[in-house]
C-alpha atoms as a PDB file:
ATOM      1  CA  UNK A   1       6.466   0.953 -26.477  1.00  0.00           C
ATOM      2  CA  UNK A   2       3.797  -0.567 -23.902  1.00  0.00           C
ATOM      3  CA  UNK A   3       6.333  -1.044 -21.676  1.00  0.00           C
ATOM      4  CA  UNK A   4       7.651   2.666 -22.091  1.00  0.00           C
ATOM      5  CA  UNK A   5       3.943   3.140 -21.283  1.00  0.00           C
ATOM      6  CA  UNK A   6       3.405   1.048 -18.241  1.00  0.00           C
ATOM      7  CA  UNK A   7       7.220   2.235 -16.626  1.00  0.00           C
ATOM      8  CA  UNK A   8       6.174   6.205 -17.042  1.00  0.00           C
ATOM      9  CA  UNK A   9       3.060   5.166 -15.554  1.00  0.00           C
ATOM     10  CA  UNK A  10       4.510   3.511 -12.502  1.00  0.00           C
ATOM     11  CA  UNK A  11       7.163   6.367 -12.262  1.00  0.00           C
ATOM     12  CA  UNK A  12       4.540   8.410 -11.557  1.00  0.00           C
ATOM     13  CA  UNK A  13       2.582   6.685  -9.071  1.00  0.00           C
ATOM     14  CA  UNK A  14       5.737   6.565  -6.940  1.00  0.00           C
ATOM     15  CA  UNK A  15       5.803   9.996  -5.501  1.00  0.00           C
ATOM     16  CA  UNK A  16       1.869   9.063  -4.422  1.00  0.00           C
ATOM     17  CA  UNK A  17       3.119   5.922  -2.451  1.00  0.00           C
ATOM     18  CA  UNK A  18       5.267   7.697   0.015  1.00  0.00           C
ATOM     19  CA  UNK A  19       6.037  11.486   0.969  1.00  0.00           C
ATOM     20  CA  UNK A  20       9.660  11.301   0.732  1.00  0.00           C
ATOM     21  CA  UNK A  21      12.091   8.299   1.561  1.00  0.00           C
ATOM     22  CA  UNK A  22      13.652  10.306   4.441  1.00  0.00           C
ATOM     23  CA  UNK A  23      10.418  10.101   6.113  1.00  0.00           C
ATOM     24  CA  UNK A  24      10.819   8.019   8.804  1.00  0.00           C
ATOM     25  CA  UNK A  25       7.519   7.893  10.192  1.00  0.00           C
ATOM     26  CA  UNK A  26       3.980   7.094   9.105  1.00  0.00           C
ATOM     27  CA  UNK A  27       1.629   8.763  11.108  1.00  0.00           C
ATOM     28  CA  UNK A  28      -1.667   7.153  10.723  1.00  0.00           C
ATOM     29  CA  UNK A  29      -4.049   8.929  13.274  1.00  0.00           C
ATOM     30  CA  UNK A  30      -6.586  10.218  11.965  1.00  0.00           C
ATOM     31  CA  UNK A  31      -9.606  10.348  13.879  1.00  0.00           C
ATOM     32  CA  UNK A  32     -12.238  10.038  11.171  1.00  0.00           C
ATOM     33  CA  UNK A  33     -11.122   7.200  10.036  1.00  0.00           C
ATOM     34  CA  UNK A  34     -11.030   5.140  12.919  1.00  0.00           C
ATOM     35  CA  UNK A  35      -7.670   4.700  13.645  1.00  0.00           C
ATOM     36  CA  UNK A  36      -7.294   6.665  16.364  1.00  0.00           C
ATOM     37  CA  UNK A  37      -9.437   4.604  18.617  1.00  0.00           C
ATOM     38  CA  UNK A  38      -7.065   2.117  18.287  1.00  0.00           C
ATOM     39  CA  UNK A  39      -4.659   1.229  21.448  1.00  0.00           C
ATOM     40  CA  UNK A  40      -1.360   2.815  20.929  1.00  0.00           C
ATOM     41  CA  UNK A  41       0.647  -0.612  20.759  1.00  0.00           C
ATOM     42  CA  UNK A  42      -1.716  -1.867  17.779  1.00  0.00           C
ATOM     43  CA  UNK A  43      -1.179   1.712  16.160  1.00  0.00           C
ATOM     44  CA  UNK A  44       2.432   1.596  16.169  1.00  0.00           C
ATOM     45  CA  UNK A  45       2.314  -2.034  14.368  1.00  0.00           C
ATOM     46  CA  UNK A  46       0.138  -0.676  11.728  1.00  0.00           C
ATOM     47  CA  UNK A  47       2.401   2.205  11.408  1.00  0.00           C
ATOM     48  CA  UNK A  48       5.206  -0.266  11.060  1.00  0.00           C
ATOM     49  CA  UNK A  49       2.935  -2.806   8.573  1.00  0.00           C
ATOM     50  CA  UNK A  50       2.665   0.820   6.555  1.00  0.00           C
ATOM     51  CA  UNK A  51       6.519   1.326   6.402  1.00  0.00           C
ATOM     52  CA  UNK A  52       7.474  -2.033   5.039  1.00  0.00           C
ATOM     53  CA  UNK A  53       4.769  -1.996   2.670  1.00  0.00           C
ATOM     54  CA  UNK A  54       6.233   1.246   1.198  1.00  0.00           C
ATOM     55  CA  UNK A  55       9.186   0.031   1.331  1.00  0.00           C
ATOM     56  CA  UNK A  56       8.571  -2.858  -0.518  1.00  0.00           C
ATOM     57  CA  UNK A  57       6.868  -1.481  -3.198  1.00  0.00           C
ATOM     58  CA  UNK A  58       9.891   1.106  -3.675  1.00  0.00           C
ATOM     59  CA  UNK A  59      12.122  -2.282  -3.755  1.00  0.00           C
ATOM     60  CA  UNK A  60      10.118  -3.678  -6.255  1.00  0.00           C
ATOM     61  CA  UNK A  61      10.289  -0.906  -8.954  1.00  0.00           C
ATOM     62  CA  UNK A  62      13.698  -1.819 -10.045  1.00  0.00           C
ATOM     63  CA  UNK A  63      13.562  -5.110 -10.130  1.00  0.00           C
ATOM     64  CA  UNK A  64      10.812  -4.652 -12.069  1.00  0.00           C
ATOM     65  CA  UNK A  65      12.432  -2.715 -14.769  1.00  0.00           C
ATOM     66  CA  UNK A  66      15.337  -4.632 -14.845  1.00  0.00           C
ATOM     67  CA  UNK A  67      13.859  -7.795 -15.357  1.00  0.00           C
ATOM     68  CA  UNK A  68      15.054  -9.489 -11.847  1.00  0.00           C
ATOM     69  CA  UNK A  69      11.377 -11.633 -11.669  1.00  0.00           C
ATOM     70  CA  UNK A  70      12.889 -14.026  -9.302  1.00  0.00           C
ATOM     71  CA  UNK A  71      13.446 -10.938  -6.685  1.00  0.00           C
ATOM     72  CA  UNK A  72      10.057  -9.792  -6.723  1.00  0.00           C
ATOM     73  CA  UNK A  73       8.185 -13.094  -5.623  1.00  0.00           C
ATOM     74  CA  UNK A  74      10.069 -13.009  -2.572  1.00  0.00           C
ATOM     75  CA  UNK A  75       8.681  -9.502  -1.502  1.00  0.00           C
ATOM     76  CA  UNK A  76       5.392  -9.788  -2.704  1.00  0.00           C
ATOM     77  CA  UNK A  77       4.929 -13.043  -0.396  1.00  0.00           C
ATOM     78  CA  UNK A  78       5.605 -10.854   2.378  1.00  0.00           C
ATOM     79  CA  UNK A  79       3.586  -8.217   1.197  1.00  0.00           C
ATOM     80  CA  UNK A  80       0.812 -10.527   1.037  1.00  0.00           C
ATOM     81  CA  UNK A  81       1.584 -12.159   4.350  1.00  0.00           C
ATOM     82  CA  UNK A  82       1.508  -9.170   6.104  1.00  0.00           C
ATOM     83  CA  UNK A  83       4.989  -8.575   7.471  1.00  0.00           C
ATOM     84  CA  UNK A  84       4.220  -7.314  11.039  1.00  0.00           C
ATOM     85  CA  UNK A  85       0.453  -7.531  11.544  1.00  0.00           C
ATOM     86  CA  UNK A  86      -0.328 -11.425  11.125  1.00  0.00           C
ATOM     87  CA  UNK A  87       2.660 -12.526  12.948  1.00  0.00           C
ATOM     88  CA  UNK A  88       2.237  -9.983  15.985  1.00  0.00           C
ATOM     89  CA  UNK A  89      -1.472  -9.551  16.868  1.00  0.00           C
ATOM     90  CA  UNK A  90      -2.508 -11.321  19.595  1.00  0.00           C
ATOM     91  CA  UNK A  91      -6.600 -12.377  18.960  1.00  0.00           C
ATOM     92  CA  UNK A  92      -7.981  -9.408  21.265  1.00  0.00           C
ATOM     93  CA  UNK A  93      -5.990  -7.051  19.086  1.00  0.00           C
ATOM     94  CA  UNK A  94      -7.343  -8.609  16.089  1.00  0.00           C
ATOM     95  CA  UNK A  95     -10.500  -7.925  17.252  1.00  0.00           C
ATOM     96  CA  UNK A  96      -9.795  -4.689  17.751  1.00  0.00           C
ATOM     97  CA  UNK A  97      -8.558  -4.084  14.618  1.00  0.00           C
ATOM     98  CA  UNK A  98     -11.650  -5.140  13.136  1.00  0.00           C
ATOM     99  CA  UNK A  99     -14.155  -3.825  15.460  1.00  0.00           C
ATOM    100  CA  UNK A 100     -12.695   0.207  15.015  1.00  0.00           C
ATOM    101  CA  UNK A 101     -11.239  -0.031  11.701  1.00  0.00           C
ATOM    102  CA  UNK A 102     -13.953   0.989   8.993  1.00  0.00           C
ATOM    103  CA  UNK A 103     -15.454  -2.035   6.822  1.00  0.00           C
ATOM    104  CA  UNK A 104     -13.387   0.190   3.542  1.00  0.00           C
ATOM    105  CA  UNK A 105     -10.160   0.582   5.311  1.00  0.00           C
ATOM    106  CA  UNK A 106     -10.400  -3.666   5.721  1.00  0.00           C
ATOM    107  CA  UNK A 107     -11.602  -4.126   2.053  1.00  0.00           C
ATOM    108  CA  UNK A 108      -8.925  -1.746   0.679  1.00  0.00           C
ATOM    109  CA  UNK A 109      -6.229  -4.299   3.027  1.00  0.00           C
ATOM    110  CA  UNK A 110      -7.855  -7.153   1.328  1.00  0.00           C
ATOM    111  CA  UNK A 111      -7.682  -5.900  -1.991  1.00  0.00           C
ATOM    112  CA  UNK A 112      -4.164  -5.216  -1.555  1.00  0.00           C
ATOM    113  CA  UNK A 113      -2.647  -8.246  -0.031  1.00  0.00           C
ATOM    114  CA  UNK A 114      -4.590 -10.246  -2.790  1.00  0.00           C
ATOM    115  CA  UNK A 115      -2.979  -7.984  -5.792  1.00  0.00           C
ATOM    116  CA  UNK A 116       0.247  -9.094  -3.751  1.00  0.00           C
ATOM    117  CA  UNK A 117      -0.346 -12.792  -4.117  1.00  0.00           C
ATOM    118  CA  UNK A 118      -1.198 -12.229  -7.532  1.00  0.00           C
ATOM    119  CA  UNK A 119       2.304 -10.237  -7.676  1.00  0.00           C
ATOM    120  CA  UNK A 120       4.059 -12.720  -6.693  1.00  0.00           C
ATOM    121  CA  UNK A 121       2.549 -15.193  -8.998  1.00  0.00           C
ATOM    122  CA  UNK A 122       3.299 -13.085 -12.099  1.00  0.00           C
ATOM    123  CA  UNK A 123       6.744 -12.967 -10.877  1.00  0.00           C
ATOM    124  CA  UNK A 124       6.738 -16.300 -10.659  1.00  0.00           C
ATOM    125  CA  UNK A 125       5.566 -16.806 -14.250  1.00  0.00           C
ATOM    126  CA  UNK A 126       8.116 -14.132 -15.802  1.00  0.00           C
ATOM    127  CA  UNK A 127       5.266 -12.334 -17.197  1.00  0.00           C
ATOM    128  CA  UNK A 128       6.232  -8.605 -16.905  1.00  0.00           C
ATOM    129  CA  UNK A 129       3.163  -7.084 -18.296  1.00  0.00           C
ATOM    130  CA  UNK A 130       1.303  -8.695 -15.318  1.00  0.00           C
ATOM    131  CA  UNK A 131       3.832  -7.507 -12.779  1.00  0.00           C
ATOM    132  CA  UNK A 132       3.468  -3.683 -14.233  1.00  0.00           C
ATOM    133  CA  UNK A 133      -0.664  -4.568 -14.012  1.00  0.00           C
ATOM    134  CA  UNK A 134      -0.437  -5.884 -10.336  1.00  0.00           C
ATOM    135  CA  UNK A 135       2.372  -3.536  -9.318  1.00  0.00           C
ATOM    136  CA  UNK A 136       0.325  -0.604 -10.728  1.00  0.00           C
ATOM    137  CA  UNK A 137      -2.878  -1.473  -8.930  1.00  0.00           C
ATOM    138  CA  UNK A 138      -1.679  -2.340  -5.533  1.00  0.00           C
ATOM    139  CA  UNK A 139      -0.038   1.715  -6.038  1.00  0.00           C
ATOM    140  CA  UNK A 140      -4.252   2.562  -6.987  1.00  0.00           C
ATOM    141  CA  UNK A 141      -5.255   0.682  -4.015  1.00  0.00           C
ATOM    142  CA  UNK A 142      -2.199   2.593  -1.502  1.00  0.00           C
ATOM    143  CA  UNK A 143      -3.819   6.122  -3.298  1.00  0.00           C
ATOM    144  CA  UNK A 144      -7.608   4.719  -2.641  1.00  0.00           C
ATOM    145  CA  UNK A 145      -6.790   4.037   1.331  1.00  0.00           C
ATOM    146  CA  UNK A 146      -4.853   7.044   1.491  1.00  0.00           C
ATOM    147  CA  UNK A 147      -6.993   9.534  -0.171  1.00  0.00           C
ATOM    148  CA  UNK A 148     -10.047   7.880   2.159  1.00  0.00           C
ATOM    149  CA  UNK A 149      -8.186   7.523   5.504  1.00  0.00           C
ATOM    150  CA  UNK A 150      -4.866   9.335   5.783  1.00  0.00           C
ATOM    151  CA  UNK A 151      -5.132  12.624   3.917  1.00  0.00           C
ATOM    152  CA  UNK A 152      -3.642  14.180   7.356  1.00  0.00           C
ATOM    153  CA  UNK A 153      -0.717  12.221   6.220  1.00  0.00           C
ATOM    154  CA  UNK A 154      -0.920  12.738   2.777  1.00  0.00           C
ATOM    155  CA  UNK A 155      -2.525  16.018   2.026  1.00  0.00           C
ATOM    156  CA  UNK A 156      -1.545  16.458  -1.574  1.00  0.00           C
ATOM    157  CA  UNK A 157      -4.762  13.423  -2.107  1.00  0.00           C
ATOM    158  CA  UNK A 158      -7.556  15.827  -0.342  1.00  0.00           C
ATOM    159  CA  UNK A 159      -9.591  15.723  -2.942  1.00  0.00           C
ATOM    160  CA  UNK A 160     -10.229  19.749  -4.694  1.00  0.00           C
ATOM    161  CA  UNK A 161     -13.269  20.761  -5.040  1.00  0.00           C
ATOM    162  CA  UNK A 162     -14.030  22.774  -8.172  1.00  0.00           C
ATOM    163  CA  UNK A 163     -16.467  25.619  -8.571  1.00  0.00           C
ATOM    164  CA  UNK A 164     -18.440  26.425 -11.207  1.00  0.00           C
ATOM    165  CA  UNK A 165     -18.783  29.731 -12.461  1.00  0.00           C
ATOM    166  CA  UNK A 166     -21.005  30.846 -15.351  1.00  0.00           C
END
C-alpha cells in the first residue's frame, strides 16, 4: 500500500515537472530572476541543462515502477553531473553564471544535483522506497525553482493569493 502511496504521489508531481512533452522549448527569461542578464549563448545551455533534466526525470518514472534499478543509476549520474553545463562552460561563463544568477536559484541547483547522487545511490542499492523519496524531492526542488524563478514559464505555480472576507 506505501508504494500505491508513493506512485500516486509521484504521478502527480509529473504534470508540475514539465508543461507538456510536446514542448520543445524551455524558456527561462525571466527578468526578475536574473536570468535574463545572462549572455544569450550561456542562456541557451541552461535552457538545454533544463530539457534533459526533464527529460530525465520523465525517463526515470517507469523504471521506477517497474523495478528496472539498474536503469536509473545511469541517469541520475548524469543528472548529477550536469549534462550540458559542467562539460560546456568555459570559466568566464561560470562566472557569469554565478555572479547574475540569485544565491536561491544556485542553492535550489545544489540541492538538486545532490538528491541526484543520492538517486543514483539508492538505485544502486535496490532500495525502492529511497528512489520514490529522492525521485519525489528532486520533483519538490524542480516546483521550488520554478515557482521562485520561472512562473513566466510555468504560470499554473504563481502562487494565489487568498482574501479574507468576514
Amino acid at each position: 500500500m506505501k508504494i500505491l502511496s508513493q506512485l500516486f504521489l509521484l504521478v502527480v508531481l509529473i504534470p508540475s515537472l514539465c508543461n507538456g512533452e510536446g514542448n520543445e522549448r524551455h524558456s527561462i527569461d525571466n527578468s526578475h530572476s536574473g536570468i535574463a542578464d545572462l549572455s544569450p549563448e550561456l542562456r541557451n545551455l541552461l535552457s538545454q541543462e533544463m530539457l534533459h533534466l526533464q527529460k530525465g526525470m520523465m525517463e526515470i518514472l517507469p523504471l521506477y515502477v517497474s523495478g528496472r534499478w539498474a536503469e536509473i543509476g545511469p541517469i541520475a549520474s548524469k543528472m548529477e553531473n550536469s549534462y550540458i553545463l559542467k562539460k560546456s562552460l568555459t570559466e568566464k561563463q561560470m562566472h557569469e553564471l554565478h555572479s547574475k544568477l540569485p544565491s536561491g536559484f544556485i542553492g535550489l541547483d545544489q540541492q538538486f544535483h545532490y538528491l541526484s547522487g543520492m538517486l543514483e545511490h539508492a538505485a544502486e542499492m535496490e532500495k525502492p522506497e529511497l528512489i520514490g523519496f529522492y525521485y519525489s524531492k528532486m520533483g519538490e526542488i524542480c516546483v521550488s525553482c520554478h515557482t521562485q524563478h520561472a512562473t513566466h514559464r510555468f504560470p499554473a505555480l504563481v502562487p494565489k493569493t487568498k482574501v479574507h472576507g468576514h
